[in-house]
Protein backbone atom coordinates (compact mmCIF):
# COMPACT_ATOMS: atom_id res chain seq x y z
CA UNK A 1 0.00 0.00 0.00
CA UNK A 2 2.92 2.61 0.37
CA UNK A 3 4.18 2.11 -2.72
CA UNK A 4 0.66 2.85 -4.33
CA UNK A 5 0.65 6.29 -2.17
CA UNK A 6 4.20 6.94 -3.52
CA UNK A 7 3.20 6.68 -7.33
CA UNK A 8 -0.21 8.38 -6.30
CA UNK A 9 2.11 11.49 -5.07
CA UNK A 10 4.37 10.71 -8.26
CA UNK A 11 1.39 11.22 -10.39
CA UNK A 12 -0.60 13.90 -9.13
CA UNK A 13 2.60 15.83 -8.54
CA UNK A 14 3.29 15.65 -12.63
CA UNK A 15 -0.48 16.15 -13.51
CA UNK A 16 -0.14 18.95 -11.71
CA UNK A 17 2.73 20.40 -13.57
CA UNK A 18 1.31 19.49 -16.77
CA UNK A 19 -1.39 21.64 -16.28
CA UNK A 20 0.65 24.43 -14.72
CA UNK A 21 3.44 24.45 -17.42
CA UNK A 22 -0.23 24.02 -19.69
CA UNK A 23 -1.83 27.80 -18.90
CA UNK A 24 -2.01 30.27 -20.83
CA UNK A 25 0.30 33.01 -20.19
CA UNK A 26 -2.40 35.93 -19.44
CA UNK A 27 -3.67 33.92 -16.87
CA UNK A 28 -3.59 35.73 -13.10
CA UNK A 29 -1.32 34.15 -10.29
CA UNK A 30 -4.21 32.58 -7.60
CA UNK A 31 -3.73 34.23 -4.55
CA UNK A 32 -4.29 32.51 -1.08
CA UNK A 33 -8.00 32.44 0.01
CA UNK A 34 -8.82 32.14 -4.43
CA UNK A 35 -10.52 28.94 -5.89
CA UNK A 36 -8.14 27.46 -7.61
CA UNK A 37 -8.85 27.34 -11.68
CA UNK A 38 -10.72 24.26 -13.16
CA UNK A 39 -8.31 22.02 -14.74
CA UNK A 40 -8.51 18.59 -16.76
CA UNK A 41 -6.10 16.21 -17.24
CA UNK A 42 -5.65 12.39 -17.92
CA UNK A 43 -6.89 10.28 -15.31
CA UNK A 44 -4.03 7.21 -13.64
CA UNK A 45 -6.99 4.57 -13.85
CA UNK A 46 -8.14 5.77 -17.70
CA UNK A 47 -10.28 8.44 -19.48
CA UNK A 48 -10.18 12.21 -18.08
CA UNK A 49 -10.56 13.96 -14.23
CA UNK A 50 -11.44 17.49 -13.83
CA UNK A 51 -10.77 19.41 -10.96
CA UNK A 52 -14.75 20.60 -10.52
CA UNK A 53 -15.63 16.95 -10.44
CA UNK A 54 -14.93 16.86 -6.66
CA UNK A 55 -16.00 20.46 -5.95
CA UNK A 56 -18.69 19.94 -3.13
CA UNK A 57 -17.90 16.26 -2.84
CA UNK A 58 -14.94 16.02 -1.13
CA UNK A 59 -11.70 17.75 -0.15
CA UNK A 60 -8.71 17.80 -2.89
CA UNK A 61 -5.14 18.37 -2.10
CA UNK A 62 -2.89 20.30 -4.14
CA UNK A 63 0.49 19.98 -2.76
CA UNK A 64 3.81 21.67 -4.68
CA UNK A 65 7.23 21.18 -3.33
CA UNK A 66 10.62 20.76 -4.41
CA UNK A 67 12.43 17.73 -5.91
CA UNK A 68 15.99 17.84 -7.03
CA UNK A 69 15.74 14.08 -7.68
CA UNK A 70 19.87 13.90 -6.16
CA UNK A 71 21.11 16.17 -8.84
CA UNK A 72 23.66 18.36 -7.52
């Protein structure tokens, strides 16, 4: 079960990027206290997940952090 945590981290982590690295340029920075912007991107178990799927359903972490991967 850790190991499917770790890739679930792994994966939302680079969805997340995707769709960062994915916005268009004139788009605002979200500020704290904003609703973060509707995105879409390819679900890990098939088809497509959208962020405004769980909106009122349940809770969804975003988390960003750093990763050097041991590159020095």
């Amino acid at each position: 079960m850790r190991i499917s945590v770790v890739r679930a981290a792994f994966v939302l982590t680079a969805a997340m990027l995707t769709a960062v690295l994915a916005l268009p340029v004139e788009v605002a920075a979200v500020q704290v206290g904003d609703q973060a912007p509707d995105f879409k991107l390819p679900a890990t178990t098939g088809g497509m997940i959208q962020l405004s799927d769980f909106r009122g359903k349940q809770m969804v972490l975003i988390e960003f952090y750093h990763a050097d991967w041991g590159l020095t």
